[in-house]
N, C-alpha and C. Protein backbone atom coordinates (compact mmCIF):
# COMPACT_ATOMS: atom_id res chain seq x y z
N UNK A 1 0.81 -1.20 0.00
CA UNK A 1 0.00 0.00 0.00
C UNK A 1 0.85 1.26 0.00
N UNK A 2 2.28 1.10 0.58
CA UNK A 2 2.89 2.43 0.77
C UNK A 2 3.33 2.72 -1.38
N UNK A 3 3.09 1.90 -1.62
CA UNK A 3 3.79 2.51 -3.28
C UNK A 3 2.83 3.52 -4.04
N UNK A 4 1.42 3.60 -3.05
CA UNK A 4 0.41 4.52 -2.90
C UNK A 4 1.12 6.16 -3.40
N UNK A 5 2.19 6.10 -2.06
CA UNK A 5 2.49 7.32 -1.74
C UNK A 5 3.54 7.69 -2.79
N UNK A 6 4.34 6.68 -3.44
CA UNK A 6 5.32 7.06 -4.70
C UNK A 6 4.71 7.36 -5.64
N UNK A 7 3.33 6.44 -6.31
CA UNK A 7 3.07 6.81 -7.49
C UNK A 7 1.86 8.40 -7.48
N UNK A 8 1.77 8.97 -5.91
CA UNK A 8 0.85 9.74 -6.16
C UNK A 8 2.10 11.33 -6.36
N UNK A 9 3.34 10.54 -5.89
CA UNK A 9 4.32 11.93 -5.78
C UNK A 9 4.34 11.96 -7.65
N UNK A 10 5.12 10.88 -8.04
CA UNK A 10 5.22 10.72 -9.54
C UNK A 10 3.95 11.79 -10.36
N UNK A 11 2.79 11.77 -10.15
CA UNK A 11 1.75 11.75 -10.73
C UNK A 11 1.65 13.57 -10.34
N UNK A 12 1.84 14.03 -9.28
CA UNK A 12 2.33 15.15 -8.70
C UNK A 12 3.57 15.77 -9.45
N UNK A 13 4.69 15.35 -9.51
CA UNK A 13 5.48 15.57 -10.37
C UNK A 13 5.18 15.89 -11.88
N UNK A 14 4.24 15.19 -12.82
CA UNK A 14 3.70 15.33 -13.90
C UNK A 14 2.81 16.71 -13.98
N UNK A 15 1.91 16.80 -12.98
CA UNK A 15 1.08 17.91 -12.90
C UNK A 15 1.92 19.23 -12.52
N UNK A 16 2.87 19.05 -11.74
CA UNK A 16 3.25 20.17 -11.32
C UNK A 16 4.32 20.49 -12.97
N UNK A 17 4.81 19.88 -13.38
CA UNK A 17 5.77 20.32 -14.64
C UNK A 17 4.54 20.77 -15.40
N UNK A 18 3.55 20.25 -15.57
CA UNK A 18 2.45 20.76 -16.54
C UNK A 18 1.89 22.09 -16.46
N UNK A 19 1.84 22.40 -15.09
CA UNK A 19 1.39 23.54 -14.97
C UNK A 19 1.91 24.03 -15.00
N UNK A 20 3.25 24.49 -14.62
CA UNK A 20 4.44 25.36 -14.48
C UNK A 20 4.90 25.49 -16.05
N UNK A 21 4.68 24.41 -17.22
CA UNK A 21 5.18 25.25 -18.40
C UNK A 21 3.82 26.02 -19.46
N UNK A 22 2.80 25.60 -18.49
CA UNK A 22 1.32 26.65 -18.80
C UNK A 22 1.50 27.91 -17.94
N UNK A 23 2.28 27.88 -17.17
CA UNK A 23 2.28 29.44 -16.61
C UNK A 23 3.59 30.46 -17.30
N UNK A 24 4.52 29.30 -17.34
CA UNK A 24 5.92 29.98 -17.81
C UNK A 24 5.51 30.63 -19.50
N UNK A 25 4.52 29.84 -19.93
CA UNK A 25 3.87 30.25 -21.16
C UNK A 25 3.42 31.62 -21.52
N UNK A 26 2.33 31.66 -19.86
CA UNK A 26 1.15 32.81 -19.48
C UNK A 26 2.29 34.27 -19.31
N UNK A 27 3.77 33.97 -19.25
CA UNK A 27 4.56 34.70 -18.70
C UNK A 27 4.78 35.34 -16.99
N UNK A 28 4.36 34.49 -16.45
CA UNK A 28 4.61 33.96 -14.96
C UNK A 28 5.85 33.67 -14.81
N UNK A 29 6.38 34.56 -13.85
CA UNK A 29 8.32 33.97 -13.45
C UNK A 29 7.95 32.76 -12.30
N UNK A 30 9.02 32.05 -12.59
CA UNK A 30 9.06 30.97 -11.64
C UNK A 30 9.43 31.36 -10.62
N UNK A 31 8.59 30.89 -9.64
CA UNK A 31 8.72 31.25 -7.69
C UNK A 31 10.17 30.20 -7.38
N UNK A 32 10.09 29.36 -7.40
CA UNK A 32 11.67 28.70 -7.10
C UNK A 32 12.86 28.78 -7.44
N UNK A 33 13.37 29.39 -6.27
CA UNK A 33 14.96 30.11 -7.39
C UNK A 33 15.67 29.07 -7.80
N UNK A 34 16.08 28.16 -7.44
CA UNK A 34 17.00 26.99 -8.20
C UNK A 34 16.54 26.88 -9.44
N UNK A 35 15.11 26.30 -9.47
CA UNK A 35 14.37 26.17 -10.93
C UNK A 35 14.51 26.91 -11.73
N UNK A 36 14.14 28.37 -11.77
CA UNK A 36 14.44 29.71 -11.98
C UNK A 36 15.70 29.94 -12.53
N UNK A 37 16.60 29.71 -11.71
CA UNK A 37 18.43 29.55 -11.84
C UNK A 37 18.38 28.55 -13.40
N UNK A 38 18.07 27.08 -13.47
CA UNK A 38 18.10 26.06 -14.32
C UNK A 38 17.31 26.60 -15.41
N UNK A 39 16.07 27.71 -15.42
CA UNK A 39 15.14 28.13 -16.77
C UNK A 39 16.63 28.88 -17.54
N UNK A 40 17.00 30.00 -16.46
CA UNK A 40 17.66 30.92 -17.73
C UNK A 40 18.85 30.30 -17.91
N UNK A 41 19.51 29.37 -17.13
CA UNK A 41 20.78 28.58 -18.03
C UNK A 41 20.35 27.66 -18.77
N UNK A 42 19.15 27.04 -19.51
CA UNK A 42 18.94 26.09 -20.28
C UNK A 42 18.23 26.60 -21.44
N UNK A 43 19.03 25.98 -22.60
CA UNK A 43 18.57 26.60 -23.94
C UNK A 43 17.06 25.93 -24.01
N UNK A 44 16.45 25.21 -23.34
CA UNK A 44 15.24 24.33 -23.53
C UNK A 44 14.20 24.59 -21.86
N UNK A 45 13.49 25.04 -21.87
CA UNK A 45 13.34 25.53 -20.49
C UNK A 45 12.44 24.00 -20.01
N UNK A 46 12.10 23.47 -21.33
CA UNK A 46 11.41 22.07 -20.52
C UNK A 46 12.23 20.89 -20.71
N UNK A 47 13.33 20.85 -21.05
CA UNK A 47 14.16 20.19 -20.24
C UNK A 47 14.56 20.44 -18.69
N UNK A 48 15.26 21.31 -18.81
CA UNK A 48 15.38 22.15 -17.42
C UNK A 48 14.29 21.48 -16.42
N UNK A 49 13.03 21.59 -16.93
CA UNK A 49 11.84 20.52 -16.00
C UNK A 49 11.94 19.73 -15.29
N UNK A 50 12.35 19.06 -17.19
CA UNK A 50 11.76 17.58 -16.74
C UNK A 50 13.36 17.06 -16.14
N UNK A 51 14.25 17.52 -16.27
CA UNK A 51 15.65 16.97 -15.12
C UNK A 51 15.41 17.09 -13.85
N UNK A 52 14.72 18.45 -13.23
CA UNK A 52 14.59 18.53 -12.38
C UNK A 52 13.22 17.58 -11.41
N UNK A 53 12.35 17.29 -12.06
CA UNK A 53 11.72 16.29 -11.79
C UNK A 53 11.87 15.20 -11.57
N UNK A 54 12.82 14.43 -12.81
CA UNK A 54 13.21 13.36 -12.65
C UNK A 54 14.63 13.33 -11.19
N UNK A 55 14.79 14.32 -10.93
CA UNK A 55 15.80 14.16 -9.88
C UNK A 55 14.86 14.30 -8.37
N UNK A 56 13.87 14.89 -8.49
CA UNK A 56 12.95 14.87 -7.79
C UNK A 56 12.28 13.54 -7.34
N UNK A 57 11.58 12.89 -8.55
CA UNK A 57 11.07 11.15 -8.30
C UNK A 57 12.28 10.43 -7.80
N UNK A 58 13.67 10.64 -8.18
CA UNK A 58 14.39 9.98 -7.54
C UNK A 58 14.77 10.06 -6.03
N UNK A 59 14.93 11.04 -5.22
CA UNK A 59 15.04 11.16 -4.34
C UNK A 59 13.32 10.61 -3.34
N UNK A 60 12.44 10.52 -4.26
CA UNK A 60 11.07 9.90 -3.64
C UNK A 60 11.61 8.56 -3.82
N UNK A 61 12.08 7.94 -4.36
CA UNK A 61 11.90 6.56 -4.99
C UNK A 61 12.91 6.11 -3.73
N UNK A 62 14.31 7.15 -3.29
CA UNK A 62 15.48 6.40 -2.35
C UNK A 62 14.09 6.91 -0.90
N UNK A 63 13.08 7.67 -0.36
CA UNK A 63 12.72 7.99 0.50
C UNK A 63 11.99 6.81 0.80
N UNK A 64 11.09 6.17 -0.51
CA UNK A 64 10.42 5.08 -0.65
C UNK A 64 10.77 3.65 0.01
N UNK A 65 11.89 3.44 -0.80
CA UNK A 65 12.42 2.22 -0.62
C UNK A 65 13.15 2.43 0.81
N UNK A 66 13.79 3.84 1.32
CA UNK A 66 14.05 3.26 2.39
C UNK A 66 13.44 3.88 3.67
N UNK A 67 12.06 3.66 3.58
CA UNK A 67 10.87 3.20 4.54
C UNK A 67 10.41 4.75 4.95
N UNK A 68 10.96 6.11 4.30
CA UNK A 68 10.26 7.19 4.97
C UNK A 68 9.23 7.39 5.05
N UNK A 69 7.88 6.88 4.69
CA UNK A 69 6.80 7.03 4.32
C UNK A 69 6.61 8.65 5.21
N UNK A 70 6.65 8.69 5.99
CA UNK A 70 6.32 10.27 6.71
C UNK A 70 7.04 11.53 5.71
N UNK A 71 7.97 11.59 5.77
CA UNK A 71 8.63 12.01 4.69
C UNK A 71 8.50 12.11 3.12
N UNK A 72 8.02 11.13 2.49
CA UNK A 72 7.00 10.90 1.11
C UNK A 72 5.40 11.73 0.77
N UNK A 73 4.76 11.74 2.22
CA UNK A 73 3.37 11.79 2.62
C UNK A 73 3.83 13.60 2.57
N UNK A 74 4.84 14.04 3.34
CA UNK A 74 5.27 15.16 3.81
C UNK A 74 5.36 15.82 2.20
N UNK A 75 6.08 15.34 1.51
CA UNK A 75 6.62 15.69 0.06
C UNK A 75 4.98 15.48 -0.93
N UNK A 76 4.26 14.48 -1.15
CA UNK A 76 2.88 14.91 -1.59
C UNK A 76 2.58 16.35 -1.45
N UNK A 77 2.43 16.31 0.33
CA UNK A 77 1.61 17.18 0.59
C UNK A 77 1.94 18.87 -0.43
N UNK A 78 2.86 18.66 -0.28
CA UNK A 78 3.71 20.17 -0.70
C UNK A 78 3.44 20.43 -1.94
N UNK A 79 3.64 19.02 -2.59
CA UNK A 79 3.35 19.20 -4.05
C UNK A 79 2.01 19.40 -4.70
N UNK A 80 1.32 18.49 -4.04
CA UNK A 80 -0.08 19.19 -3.97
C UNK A 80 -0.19 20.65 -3.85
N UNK A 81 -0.25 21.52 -3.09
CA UNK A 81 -0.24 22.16 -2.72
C UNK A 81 0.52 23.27 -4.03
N UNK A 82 1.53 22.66 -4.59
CA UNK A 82 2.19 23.46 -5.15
C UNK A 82 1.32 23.61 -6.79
N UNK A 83 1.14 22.27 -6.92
CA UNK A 83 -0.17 22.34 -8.20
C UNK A 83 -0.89 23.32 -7.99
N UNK A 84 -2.14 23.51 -6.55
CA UNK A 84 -2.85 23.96 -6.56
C UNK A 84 -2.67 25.41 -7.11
N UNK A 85 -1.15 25.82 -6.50
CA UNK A 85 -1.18 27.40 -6.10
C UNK A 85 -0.86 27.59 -8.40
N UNK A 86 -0.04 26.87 -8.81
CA UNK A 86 -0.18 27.01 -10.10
C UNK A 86 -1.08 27.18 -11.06
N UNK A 87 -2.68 25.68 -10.51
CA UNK A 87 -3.80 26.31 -11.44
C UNK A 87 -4.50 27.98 -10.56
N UNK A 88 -4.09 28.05 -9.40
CA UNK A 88 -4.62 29.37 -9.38
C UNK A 88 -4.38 30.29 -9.78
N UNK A 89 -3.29 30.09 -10.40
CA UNK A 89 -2.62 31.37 -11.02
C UNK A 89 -2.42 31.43 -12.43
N UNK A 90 -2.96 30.38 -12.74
CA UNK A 90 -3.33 30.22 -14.56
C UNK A 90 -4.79 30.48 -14.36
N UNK A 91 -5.48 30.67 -13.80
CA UNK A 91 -7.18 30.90 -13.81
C UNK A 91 -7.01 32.19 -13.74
N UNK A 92 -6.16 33.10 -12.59
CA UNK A 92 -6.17 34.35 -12.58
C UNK A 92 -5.99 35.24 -13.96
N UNK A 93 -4.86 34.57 -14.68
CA UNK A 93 -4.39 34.96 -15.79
C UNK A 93 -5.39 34.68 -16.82
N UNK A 94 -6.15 33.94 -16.69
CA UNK A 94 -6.94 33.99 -18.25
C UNK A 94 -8.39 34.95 -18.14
């Protein structure tokens, strides 16, 4: 049951890159400076993303396997959260 909590981060991960290159679109600066940092050094800004994502699921996947579930649940939450604040701010914009 805990692989619950990986595939809902994964799935979180997808949404949150989705929205973030519908806002970066809308011309919305990115709130995360690292990310932010990785947009203007990358000739491809959705690469830049999707690396950072995939380095993201990975560090869920070592939290996973080695038993953080509090920590995983903790990392959802945020990301959730971080979707949300994205479609709110693509609704504002249109």
């Amino acid at each position: 049951m805990t692989y619950v909590l990986l595939l809902t981060f994964v799935g979180l991960q997808v949404m949150d890159a989705l929205t973030t290159l519908v806002f970066l679109n809308m011309g919305v600066k990115e709130g995360n400076p690292l990310i932010g940092l990785a947009l203007t050094q990358a000739d491809q800004p959705g690469l830049a993303i999707v690396a950072a994502k995939l380095f993201a699921v990975a560090l869920a996947a070592y939290a996973w396997r080695s038993g953080r579930k509090r920590l995983l649940l903790k990392m959802d939450i945020l990301f959730a959260l971080c979707v949300c604040w994205n479609l709110i701010v693509i609704c504002a914009r249109l």
